[in-house]
N, C-alpha and C. Protein backbone atom coordinates (compact mmCIF):
# COMPACT_ATOMS: atom_id res chain seq x y z
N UNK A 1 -10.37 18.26 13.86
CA UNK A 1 -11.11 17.68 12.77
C UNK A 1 -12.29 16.88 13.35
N UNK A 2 -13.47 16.93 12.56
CA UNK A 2 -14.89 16.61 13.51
C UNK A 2 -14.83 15.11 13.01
N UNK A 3 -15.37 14.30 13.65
CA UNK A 3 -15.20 12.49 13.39
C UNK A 3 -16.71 12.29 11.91
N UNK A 4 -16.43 11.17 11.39
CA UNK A 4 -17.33 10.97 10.19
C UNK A 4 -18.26 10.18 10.82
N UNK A 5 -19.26 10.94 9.87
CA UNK A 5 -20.90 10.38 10.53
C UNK A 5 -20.94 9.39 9.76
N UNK A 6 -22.02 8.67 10.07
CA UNK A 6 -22.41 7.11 9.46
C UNK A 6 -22.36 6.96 8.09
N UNK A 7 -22.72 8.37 7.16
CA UNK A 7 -22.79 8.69 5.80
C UNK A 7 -21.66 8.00 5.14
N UNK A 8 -20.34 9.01 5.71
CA UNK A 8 -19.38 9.59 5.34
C UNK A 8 -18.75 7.83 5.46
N UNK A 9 -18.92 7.25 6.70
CA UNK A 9 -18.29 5.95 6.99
C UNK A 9 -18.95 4.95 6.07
N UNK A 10 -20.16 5.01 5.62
CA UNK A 10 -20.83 3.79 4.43
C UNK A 10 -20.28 4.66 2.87
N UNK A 11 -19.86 6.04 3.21
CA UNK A 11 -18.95 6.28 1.35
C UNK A 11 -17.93 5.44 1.28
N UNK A 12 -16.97 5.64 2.25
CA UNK A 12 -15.55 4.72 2.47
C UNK A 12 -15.59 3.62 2.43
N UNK A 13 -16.37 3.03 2.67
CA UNK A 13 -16.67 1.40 2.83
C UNK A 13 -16.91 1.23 1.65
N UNK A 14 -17.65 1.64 0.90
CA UNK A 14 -18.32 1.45 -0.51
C UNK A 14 -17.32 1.60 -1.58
N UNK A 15 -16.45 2.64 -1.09
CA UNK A 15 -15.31 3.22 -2.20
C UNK A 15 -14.51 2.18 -1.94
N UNK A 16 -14.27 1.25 -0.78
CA UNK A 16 -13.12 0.66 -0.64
C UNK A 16 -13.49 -0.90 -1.10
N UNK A 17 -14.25 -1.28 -1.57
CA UNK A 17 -15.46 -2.76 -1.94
C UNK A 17 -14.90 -2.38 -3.73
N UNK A 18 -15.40 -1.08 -4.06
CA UNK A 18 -15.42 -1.14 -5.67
C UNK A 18 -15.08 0.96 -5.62
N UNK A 19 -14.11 1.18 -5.71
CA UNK A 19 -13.54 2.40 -6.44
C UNK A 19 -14.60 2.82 -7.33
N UNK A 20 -14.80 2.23 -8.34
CA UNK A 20 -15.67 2.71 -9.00
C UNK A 20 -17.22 2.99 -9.67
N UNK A 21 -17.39 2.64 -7.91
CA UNK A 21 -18.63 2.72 -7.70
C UNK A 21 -19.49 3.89 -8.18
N UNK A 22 -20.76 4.23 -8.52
CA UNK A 22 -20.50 5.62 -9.40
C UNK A 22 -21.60 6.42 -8.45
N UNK A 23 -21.52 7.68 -7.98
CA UNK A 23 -22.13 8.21 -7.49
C UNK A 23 -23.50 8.10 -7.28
N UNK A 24 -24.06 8.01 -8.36
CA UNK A 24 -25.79 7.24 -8.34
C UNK A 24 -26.24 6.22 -7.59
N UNK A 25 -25.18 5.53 -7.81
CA UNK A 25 -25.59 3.86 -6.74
C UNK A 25 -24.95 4.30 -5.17
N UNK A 26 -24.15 5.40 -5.38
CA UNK A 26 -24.04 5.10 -3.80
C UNK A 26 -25.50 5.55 -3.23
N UNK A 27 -25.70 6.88 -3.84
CA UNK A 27 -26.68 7.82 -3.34
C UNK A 27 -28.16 6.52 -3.18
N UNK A 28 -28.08 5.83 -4.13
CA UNK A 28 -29.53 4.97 -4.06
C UNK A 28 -29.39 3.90 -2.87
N UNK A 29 -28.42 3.94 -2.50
CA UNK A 29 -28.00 2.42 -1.87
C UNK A 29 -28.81 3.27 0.00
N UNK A 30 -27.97 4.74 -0.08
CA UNK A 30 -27.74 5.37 1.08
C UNK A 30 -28.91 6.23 1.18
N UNK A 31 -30.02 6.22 0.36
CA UNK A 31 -30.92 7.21 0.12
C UNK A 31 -30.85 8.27 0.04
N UNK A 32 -29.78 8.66 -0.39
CA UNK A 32 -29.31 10.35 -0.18
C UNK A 32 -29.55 10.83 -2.11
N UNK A 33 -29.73 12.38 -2.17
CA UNK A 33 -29.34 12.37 -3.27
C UNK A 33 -27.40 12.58 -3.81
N UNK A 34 -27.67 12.53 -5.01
CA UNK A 34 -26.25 11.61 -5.62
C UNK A 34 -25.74 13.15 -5.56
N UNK A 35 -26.01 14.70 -5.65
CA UNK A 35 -25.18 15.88 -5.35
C UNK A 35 -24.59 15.47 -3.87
N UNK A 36 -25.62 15.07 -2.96
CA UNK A 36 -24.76 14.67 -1.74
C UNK A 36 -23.89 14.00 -1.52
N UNK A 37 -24.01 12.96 -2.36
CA UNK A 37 -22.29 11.97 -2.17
C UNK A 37 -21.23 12.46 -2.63
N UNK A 38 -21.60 13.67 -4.01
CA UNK A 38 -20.65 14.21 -4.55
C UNK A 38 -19.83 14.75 -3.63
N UNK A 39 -20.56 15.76 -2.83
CA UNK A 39 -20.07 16.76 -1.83
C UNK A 39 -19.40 16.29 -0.83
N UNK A 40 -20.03 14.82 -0.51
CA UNK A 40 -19.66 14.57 0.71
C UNK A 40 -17.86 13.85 0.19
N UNK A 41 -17.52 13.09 -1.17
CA UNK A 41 -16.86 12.64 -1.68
C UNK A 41 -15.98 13.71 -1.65
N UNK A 42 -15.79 14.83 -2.09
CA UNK A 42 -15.01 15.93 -2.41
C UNK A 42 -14.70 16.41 -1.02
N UNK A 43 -15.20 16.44 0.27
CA UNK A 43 -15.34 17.40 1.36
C UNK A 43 -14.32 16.22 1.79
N UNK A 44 -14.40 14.75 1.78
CA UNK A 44 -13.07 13.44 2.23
C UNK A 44 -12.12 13.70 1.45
N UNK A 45 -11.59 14.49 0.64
CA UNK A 45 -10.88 14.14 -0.04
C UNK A 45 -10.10 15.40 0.41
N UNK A 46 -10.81 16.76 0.65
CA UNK A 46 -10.02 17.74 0.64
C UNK A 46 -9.44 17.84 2.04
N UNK A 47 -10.25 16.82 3.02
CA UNK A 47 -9.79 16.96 4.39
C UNK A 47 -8.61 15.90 4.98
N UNK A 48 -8.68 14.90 3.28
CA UNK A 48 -7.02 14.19 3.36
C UNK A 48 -8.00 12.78 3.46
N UNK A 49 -8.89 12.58 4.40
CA UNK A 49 -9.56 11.24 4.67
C UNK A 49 -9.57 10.20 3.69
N UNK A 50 -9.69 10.23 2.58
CA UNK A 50 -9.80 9.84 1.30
C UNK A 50 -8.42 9.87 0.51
N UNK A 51 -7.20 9.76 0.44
CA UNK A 51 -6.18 10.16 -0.16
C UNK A 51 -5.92 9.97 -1.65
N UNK A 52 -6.76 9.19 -2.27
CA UNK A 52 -6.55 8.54 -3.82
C UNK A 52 -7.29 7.02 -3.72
N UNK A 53 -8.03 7.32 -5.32
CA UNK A 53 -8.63 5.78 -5.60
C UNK A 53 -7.86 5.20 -5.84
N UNK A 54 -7.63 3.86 -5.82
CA UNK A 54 -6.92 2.90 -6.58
C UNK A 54 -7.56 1.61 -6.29
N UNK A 55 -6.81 0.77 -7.10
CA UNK A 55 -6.66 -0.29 -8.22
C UNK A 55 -6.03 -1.41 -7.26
N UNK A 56 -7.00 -2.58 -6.88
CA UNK A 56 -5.98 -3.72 -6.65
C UNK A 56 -5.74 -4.81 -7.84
N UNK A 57 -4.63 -5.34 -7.43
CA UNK A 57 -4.15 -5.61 -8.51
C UNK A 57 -3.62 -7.18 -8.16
N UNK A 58 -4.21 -8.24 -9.13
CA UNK A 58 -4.14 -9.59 -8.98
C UNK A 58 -2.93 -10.30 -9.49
N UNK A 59 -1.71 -10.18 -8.22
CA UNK A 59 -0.19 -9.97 -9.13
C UNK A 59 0.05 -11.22 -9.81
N UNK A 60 -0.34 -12.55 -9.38
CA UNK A 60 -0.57 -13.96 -10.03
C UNK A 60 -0.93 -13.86 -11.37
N UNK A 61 -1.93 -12.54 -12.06
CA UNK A 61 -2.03 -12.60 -13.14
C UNK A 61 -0.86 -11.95 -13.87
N UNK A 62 -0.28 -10.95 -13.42
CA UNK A 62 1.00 -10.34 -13.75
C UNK A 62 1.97 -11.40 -14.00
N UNK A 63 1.93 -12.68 -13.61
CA UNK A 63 3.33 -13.47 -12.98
C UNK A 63 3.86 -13.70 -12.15
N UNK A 64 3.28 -12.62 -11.59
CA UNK A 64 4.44 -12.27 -10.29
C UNK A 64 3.84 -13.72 -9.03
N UNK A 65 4.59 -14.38 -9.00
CA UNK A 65 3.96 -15.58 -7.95
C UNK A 65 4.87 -15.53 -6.76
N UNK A 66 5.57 -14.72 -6.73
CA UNK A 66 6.11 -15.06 -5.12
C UNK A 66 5.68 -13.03 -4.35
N UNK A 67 5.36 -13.25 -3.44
CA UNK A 67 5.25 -11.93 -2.46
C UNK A 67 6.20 -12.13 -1.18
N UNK A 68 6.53 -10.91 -1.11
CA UNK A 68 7.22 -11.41 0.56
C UNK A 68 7.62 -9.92 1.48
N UNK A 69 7.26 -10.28 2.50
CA UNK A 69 8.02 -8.75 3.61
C UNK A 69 9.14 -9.23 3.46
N UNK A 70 10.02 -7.86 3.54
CA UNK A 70 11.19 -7.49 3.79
C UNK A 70 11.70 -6.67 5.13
N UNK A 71 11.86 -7.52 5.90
CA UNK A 71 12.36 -6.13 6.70
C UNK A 71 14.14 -5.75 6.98
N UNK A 72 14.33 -4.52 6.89
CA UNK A 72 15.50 -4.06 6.67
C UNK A 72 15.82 -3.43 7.57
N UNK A 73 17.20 -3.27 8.32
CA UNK A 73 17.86 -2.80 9.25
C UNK A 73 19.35 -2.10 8.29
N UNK A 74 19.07 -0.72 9.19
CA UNK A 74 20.17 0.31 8.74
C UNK A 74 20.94 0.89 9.14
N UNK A 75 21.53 1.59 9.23
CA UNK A 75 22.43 2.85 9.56
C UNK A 75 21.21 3.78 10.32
N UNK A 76 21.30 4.17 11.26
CA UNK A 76 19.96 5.23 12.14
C UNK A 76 19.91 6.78 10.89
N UNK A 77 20.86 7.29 11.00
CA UNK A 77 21.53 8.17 10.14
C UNK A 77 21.10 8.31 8.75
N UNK A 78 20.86 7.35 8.14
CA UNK A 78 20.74 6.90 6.65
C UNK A 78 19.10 6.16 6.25
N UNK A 79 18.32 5.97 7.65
CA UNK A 79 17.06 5.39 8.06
C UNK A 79 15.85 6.09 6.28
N UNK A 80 15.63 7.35 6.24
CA UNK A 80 14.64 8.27 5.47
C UNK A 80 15.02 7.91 4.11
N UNK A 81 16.84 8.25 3.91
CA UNK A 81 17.40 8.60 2.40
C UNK A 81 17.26 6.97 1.87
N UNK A 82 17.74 5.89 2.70
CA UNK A 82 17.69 4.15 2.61
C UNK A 82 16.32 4.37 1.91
N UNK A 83 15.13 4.16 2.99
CA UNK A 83 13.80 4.21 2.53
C UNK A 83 13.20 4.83 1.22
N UNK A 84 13.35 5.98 0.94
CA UNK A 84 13.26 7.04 -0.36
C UNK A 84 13.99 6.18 -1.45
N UNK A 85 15.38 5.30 -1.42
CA UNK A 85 15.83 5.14 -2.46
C UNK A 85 15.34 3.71 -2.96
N UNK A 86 14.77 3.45 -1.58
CA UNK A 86 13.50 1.90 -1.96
C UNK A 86 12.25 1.70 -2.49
N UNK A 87 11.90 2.97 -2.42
CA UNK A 87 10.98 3.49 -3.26
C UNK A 87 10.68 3.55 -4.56
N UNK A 88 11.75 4.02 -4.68
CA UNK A 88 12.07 3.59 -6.12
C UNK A 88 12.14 2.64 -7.26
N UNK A 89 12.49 1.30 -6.27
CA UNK A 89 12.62 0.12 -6.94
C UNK A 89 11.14 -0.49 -7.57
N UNK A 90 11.19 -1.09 -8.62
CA UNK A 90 10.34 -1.18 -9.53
C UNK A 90 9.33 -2.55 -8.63
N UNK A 91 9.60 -3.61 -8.11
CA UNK A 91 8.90 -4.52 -7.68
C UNK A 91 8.73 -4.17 -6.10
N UNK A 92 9.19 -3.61 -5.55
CA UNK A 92 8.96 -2.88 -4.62
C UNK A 92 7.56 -2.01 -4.63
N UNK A 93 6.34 -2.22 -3.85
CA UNK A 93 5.11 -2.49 -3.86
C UNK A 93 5.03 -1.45 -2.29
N UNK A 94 5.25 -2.10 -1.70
CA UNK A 94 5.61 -0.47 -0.59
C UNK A 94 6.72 -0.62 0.02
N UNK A 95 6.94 0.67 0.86
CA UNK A 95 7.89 0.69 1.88
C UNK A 95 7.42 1.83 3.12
N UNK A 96 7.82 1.07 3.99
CA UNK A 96 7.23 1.82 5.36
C UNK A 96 8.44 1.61 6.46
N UNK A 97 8.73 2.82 7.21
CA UNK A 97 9.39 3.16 8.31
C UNK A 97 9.04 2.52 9.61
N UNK A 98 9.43 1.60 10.44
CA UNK A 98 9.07 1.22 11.42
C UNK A 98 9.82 1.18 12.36
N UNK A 99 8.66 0.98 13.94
CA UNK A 99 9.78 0.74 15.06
C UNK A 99 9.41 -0.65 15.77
N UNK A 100 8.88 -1.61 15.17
CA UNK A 100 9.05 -2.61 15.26
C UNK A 100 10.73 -3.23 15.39
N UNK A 101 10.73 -4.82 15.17
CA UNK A 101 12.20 -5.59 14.35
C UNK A 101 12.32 -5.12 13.62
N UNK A 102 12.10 -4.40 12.65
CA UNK A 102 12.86 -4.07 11.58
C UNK A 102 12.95 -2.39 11.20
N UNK A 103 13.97 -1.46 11.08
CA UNK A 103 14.05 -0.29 10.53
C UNK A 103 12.91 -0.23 9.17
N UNK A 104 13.01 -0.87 8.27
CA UNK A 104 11.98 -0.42 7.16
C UNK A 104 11.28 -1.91 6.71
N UNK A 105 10.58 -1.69 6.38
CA UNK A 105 9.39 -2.89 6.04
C UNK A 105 8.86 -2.41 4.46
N UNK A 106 9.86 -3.89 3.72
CA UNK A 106 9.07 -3.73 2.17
C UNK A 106 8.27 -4.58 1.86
N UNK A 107 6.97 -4.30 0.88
CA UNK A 107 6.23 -5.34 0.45
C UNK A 107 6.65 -5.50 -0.92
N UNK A 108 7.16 -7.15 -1.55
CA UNK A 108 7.75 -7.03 -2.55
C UNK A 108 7.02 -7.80 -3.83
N UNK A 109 7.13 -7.62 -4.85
CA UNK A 109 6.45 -8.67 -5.91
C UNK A 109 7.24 -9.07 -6.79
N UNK A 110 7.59 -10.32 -7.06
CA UNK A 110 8.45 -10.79 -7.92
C UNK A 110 8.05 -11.98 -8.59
N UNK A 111 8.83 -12.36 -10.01
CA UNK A 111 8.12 -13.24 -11.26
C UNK A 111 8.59 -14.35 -9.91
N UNK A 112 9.42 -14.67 -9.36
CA UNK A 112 9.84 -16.16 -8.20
C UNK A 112 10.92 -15.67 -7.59
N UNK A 113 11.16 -16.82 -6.87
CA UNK A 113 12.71 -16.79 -5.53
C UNK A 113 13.98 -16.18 -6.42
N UNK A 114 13.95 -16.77 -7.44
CA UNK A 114 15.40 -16.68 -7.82
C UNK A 114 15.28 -15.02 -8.00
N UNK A 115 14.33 -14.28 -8.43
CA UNK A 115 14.03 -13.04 -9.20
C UNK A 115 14.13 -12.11 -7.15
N UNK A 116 13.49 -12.57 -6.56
CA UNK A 116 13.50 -11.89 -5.62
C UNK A 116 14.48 -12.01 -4.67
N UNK A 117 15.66 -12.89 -4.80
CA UNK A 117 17.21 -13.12 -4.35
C UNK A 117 17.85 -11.58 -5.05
N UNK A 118 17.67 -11.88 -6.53
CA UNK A 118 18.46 -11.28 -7.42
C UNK A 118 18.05 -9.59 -6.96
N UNK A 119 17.01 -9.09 -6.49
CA UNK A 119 17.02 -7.66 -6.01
C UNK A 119 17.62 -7.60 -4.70
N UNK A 120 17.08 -8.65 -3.79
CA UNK A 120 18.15 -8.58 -2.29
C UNK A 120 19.51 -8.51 -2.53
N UNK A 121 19.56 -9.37 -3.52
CA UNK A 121 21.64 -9.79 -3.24
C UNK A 121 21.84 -8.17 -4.42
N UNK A 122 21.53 -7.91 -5.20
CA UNK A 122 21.75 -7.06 -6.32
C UNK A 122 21.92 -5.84 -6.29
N UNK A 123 20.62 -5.46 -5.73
CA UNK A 123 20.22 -4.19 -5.57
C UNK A 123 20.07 -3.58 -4.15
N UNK A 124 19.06 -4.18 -3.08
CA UNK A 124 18.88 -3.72 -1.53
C UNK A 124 19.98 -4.04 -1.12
N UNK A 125 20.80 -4.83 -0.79
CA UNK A 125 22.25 -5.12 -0.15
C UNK A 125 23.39 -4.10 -0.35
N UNK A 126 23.39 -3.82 -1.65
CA UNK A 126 24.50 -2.86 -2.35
C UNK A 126 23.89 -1.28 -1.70
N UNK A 127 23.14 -1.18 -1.29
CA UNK A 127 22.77 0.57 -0.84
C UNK A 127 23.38 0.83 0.19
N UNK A 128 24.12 1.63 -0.06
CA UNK A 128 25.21 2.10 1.52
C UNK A 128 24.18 2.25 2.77
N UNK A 129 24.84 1.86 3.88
CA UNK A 129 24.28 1.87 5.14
C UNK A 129 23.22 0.63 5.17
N UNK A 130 23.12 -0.11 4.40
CA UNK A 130 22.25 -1.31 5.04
C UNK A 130 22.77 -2.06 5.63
N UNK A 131 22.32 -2.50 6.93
CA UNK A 131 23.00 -4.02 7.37
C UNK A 131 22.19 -4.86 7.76
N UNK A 132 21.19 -5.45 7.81
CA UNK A 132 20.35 -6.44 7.48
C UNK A 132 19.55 -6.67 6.83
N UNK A 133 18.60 -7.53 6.27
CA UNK A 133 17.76 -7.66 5.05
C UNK A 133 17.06 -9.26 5.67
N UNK A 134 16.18 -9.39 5.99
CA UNK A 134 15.19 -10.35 6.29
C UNK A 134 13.84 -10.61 5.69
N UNK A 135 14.06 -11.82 4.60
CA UNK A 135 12.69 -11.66 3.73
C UNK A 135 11.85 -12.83 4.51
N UNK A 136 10.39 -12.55 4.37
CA UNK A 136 9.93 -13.61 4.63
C UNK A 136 9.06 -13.72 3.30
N UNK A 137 8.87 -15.01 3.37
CA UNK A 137 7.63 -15.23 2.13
C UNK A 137 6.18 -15.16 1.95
N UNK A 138 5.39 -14.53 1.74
CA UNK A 138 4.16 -14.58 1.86
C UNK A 138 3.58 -15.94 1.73
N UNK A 139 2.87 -16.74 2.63
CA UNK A 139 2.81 -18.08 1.45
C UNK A 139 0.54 -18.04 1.14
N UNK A 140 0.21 -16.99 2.06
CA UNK A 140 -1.40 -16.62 1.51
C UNK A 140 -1.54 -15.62 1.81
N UNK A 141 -2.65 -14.72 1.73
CA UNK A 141 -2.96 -13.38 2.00
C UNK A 141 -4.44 -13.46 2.21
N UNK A 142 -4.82 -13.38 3.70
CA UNK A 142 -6.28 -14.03 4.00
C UNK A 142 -6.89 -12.47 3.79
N UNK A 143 -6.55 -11.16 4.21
CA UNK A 143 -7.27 -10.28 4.47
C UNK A 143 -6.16 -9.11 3.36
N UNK A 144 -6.96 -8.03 3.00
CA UNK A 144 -5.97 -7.16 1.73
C UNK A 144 -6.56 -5.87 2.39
């Protein structure tokens, strides 16, 4: 796969500032015409570089006031199916496989402590093959 030229690296940057940035302004910003960003937009996307727009999301306005990593230790055996079924969980924000301290690493969002006990002790604890669970608390988030 050939590396992205300066173009391709000021689309990404731009897409990643405001998603919905609209093709016109990139093209004016970059002097290109706006069929070119199209192309060049579609040509990142089909080569994976680009995987999906999205949406950040200001969970304080949701409620949600507490964040926190999770990291979880498992069964080696049970490592993928554990992960997949964490996925699932509704305040559960991601989950990633690691070989760090911890077998899996969740990012979690919850209305507070008591709410984010109540999925550790409730729900992640009760999944066969877990045996540790280490939350920490987010207490700022300088960089997203």
């Amino acid at each position: 796969m050939s590396t992205l030229d300066e173009t391709d690296a000021r689309i990404i940057e731009m897409l990643e500032e405001n998603g919905r940035k609209s093709y016109t302004e990139m093209a004016e910003e970059l002097e290109v015409s706006e069929s070119a960003v199209r192309k060049r937009v579609s040509t990142l996307l089909s080569r994976g570089v680009i995987k999906k727009f999205t949406v950040k999301v200001d969970h304080t306005k949701l409620g949600l006031s507490t964040v926190a990593i999770v990291g979880i230790d498992v069964e080696s055996d049970k490592m993928l199916e554990i992960a997949q079924l964490l996925c699932d969980l509704k305040d559960v924000r991601c989950v990633a496989t690691s070989s760090g301290d911890h077998m899996i690493m969740l990012e979690v969002w919850a209305k507070n402590g008591k709410e984010l006990n109540k999925l550790i002790s409730e729900r992640i604890s009760t999944i066969e093959g877990v045996k540790k669970i280490c939350p920490a608390l987010i207490l700022e988030k300088l960089k997203d």
